[in-house]
Protein backbone atom coordinates (compact mmCIF):
# COMPACT_ATOMS: atom_id res chain seq x y z
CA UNK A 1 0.00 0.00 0.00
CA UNK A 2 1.01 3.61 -0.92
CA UNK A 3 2.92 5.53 2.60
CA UNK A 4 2.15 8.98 2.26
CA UNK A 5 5.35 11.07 2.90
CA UNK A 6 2.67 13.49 4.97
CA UNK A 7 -0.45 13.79 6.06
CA UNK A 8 -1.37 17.52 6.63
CA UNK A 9 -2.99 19.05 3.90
CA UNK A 10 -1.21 21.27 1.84
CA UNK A 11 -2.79 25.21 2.75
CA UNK A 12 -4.46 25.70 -0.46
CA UNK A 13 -6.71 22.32 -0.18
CA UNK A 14 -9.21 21.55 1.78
CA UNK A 15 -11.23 18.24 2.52
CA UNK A 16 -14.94 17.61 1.61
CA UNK A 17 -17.38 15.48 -0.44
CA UNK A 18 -18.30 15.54 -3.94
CA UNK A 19 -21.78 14.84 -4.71
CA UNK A 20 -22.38 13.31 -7.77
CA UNK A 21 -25.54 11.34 -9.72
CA UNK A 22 -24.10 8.40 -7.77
CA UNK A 23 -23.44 9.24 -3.98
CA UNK A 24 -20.71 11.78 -2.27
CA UNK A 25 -17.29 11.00 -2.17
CA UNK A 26 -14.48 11.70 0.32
CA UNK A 27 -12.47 13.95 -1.81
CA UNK A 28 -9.01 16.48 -0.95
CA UNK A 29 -9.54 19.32 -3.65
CA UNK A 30 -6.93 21.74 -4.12
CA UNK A 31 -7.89 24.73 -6.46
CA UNK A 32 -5.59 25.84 -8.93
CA UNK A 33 -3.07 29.21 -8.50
CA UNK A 34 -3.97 31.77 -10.79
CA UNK A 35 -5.99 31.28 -13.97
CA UNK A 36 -6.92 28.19 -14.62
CA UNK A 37 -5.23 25.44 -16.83
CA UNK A 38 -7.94 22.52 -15.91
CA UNK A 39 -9.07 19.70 -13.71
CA UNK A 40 -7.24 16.89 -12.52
CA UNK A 41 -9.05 13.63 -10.70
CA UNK A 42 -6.81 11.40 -9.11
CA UNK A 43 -8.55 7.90 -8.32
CA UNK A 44 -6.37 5.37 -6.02
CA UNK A 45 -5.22 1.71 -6.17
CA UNK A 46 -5.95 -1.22 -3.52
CA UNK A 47 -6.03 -0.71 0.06
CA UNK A 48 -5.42 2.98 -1.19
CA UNK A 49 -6.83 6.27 -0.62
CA UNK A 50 -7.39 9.73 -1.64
CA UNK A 51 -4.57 10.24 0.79
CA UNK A 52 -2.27 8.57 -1.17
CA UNK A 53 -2.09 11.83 -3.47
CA UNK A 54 -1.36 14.75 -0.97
CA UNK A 55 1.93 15.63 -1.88
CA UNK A 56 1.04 15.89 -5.68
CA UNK A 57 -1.62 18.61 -4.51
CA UNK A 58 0.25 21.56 -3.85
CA UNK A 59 2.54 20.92 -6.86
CA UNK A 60 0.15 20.52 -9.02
CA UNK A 61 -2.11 23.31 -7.85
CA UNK A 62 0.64 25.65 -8.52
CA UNK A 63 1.18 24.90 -12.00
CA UNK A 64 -2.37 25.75 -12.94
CA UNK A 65 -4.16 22.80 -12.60
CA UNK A 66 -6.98 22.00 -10.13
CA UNK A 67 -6.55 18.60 -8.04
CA UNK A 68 -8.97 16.40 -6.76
CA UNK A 69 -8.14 12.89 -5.57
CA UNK A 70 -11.51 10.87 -4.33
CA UNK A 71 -12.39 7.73 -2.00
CA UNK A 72 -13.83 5.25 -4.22
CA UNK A 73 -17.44 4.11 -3.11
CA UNK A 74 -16.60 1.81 0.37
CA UNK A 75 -13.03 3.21 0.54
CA UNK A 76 -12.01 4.45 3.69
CA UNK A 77 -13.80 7.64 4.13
CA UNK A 78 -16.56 7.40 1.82
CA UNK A 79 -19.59 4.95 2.37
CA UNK A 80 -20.46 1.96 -0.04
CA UNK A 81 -22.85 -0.94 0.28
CA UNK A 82 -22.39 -4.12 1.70
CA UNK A 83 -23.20 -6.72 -1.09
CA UNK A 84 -19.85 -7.65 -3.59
CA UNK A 85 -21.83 -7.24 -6.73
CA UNK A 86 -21.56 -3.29 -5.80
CA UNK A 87 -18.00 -3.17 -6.71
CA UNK A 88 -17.60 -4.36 -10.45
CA UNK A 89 -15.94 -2.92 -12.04
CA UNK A 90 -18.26 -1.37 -14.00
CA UNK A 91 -19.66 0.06 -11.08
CA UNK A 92 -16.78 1.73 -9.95
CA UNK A 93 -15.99 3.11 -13.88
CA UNK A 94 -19.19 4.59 -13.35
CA UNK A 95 -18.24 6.45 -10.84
CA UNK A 96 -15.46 7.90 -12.01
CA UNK A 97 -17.66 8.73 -14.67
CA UNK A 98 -19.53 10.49 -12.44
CA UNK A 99 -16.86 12.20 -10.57
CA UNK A 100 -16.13 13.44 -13.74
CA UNK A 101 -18.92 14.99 -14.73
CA UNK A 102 -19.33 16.47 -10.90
CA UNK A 103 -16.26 18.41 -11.80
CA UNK A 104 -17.49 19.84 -14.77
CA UNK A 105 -16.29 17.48 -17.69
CA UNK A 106 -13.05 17.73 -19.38
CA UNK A 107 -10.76 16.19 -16.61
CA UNK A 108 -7.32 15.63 -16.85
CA UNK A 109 -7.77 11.21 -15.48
CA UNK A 110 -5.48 9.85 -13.27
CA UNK A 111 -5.82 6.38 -11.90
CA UNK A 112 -3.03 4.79 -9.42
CA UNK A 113 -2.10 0.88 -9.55
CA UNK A 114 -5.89 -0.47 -9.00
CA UNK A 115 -7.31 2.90 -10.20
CA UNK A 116 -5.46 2.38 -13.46
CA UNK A 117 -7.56 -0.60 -14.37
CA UNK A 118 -10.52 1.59 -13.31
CA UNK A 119 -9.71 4.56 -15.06
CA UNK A 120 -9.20 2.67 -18.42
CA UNK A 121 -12.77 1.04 -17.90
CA UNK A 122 -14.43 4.57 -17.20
CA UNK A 123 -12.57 5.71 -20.69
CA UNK A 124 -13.55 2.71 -22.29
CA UNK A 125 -17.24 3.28 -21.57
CA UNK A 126 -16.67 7.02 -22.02
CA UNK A 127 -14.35 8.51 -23.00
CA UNK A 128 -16.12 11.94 -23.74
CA UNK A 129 -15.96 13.44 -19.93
CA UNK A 130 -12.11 13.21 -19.95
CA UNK A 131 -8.65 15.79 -21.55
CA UNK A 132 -6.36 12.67 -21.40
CA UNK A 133 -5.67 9.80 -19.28
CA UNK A 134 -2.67 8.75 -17.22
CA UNK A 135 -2.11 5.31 -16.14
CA UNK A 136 0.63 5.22 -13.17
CA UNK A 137 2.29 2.09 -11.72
CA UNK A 138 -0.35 -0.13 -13.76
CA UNK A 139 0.12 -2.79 -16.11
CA UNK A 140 -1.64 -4.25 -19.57
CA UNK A 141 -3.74 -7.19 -17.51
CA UNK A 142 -3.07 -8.89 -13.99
CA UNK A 143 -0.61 -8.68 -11.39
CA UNK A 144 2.27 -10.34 -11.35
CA UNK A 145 2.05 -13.63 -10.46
CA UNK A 146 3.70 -13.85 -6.95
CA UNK A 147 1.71 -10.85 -6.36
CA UNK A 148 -1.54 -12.61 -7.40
CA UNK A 149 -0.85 -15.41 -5.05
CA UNK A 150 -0.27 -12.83 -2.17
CA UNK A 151 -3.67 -11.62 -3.08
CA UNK A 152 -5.43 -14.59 -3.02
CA UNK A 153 -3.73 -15.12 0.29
CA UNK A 154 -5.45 -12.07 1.40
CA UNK A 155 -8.82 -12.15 -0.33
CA UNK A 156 -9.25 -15.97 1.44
CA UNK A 157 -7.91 -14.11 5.09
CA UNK A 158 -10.58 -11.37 4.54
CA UNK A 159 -13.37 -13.87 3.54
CA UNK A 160 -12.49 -16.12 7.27
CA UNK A 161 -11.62 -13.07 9.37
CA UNK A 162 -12.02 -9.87 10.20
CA UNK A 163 -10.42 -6.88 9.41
CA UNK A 164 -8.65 -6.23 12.19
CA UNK A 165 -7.48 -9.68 12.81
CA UNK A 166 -6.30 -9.49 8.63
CA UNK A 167 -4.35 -6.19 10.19
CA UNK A 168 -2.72 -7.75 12.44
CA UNK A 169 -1.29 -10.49 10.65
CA UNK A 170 -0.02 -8.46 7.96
CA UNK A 171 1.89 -6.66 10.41
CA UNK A 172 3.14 -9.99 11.47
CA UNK A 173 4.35 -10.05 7.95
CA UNK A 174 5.91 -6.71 7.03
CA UNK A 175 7.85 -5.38 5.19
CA UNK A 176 5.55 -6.78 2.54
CA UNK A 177 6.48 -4.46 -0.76
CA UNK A 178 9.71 -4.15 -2.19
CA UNK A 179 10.09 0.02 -2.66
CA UNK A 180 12.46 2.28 -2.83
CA UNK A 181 12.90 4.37 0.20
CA UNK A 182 11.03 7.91 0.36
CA UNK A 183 12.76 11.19 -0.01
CA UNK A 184 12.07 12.13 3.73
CA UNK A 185 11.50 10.76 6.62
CA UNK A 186 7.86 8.94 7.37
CA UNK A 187 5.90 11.36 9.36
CA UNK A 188 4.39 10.72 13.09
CA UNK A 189 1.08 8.83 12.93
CA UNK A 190 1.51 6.91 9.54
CA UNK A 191 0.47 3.60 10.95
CA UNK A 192 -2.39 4.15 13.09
CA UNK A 193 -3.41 6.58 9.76
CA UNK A 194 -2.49 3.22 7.94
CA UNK A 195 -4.63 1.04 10.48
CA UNK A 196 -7.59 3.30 9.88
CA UNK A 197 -7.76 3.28 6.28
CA UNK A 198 -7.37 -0.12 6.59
CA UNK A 199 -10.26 -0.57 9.21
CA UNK A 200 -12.45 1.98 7.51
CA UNK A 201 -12.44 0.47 3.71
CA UNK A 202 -15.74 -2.11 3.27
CA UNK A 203 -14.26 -5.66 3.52
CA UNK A 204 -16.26 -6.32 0.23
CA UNK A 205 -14.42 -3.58 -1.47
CA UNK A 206 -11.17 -4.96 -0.70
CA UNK A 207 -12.19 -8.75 -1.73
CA UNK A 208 -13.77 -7.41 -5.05
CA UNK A 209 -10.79 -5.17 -5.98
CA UNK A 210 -8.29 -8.28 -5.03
CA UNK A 211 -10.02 -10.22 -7.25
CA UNK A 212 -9.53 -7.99 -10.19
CA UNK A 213 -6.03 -7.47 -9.85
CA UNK A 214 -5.59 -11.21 -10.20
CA UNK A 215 -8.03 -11.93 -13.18
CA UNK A 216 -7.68 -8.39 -15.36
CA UNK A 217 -7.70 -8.87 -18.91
CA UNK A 218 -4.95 -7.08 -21.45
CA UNK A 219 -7.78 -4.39 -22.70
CA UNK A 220 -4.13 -2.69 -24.21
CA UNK A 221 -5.74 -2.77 -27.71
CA UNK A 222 -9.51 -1.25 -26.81
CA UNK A 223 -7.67 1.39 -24.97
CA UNK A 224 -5.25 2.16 -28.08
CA UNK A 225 -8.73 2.97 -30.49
CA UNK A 226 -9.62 5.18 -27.93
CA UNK A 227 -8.14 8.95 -29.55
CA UNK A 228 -7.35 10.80 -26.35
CA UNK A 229 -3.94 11.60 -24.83
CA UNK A 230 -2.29 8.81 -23.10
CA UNK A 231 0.59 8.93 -20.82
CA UNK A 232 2.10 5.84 -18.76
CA UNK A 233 4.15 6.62 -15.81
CA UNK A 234 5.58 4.25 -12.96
CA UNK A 235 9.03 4.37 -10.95
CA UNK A 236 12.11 2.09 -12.26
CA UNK A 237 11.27 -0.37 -9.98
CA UNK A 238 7.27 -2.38 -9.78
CA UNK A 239 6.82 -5.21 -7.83
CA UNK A 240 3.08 -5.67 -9.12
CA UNK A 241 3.68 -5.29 -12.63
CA UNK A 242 6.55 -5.74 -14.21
CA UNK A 243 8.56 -2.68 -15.75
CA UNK A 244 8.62 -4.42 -18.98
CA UNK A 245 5.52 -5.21 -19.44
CA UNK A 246 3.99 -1.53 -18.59
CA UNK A 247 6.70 -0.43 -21.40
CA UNK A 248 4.88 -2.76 -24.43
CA UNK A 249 1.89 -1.43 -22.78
CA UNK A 250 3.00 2.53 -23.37
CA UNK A 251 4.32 1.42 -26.77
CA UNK A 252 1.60 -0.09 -27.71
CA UNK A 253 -1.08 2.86 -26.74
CA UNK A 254 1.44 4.94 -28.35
CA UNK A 255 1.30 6.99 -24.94
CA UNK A 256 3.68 9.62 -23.48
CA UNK A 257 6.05 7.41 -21.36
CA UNK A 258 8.04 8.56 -18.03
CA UNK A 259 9.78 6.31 -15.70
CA UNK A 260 10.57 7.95 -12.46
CA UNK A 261 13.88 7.17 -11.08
CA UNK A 262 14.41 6.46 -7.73
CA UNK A 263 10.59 5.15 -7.13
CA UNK A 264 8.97 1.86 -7.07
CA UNK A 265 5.31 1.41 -6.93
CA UNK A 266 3.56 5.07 -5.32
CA UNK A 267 6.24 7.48 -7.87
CA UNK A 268 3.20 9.91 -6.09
CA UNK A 269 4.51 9.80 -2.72
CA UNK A 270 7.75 8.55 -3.29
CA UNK A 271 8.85 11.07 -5.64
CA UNK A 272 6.10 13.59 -5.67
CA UNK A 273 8.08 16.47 -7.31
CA UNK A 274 9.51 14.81 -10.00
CA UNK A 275 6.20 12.69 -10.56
CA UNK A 276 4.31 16.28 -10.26
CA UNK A 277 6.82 18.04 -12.99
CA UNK A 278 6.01 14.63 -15.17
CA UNK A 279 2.16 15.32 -14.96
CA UNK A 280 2.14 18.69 -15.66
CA UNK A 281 4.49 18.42 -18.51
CA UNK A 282 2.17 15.78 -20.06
CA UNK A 283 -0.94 17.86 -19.39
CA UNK A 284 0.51 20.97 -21.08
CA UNK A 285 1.11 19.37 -24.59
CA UNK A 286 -2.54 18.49 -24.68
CA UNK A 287 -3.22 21.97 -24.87
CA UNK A 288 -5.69 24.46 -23.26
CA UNK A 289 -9.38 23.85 -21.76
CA UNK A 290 -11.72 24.07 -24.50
CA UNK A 291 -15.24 24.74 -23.81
């Protein structure tokens, strides 16, 4: 899971929910300095949260841009039912899709590890709400397949235990991800922030987004006839996907490609600068909002 390198709010954001056609969202929304260049919505991976995108706010705030990165529906701050059929992933396109159009269309789409695969099924369904699409730390189809055993591992823990008992043994288990190391320091109250997320995202969330990860199919070539910008970006290093295969995948959407060096898996809280100065480079040659 992505370590946030802080978890104070930048000044210029400010927490609140989004309501949309389908439900509020938890969302961190950080308007942009100056006159505006567009929107940006960030959407998280597994076991993630909007939370996992706070240093990228400020950043990007500054260079124009307006950021908002969302709880999907049952992740950690914002509500979602109880029954696994709710989180498809269809479902969860749709609300992106409706996230989108919440913000006013014409979004700059961002989707982290799980929220890749999410992102590219909200474009495939539609791609009309969106500026371009970035796919960070996300590969063509599933995880990798040590990773999907550890998954399995975890969907079978979740569907005997609860979540606090899962917790616990996990901790048992740490480290657990292969990363590179963060740029500073891990600030005071990361793991009981950690433990909370953890606690607070629906168990059924968490089973139904496993399962994806481990059964995704390569929807490279659906994406590719899509005509909207593309970027890939991950860090040098991926232990869910491998590096490799997230380069055919760039080549083969004929997307924008950065690798960020010194980051693994989160290049957003690892290296937020450098992933920030990536982003806005990317969003700048798709030139300005259009009506």
């Amino acid at each position: 899971m992505s370590r946030p390198p802080f978890l104070t709010l930048p000044p210029r954001a400010e927490a609140h929910r989004l309501p949309t056609s389908r439900g509020d969202f938890a969302a961190h929304d950080a308007p942009p300095a100056g006159a505006s260049r567009g929107t940006v919505l960030l959407v998280p991976g597994f076991t993630g949260s909007k939370e996992d995108f706070i240093a990228l706010l400020e950043p990007i705030a500054a260079a124009g841009y307006r950021a908002v990165a969302v709880d999907g529906r049952g992740q950690y701050e914002s509500p979602g039912p109880r029954e696994a059929a709710a989180y498809a992933q269809e479902e969860l396109a749709r609300d992106v899709l409706a996230q989108a159009a919440a913000l006013g269309g014409r979004v700059h789409l961002l989707g982290h590890s799980f929220g890749g695969l999410v992102s590219r099924a909200a474009v495939l369904l539609d791609a009309s709400p969106f500026r371009s699409l970035t796919i960070m730390s996300c590969g063509p189809g599933p995880i990798a397949a040590e990773q999907q055993a550890r998954t399995r591992l975890l969907i079978d823990a979740l569907g005997q235990l609860d979540k606090e008992a899962v917790w616990q043994e996990m901790r048992k288990q740490e480290p657990q991800e292969p990363q590179e190391p963060g740029p500073v320091a891990e600030p005071a109250g990361l793991d009981e922030f950690l433990h909370r997320r953890w606690t607070g995202t629906a168990k059924e969330q968490l089973i139904a987004a496993g399962r994806q990860l481990t059964a995704e199919p390569d929807r490279t070539a659906e994406l590719a006839a899509v005509p909207l910008p593309k970027h890939v970006l991950s860090g040098r290093l991926d232990y869910a996907w491998p590096v490799p295969s997230i380069d055919a995948m760039a080549k083969e959407l004929s997307a924008v490609r950065t690798v960020v060096e010194g980051a693994g898996h989160s290049p957003n809280a690892e290296r937020p600068a450098e992933t920030a100065e990536a982003l806005v480079r990317f969003w700048g040659r798709t030139g300005p909002v259009t009506a």
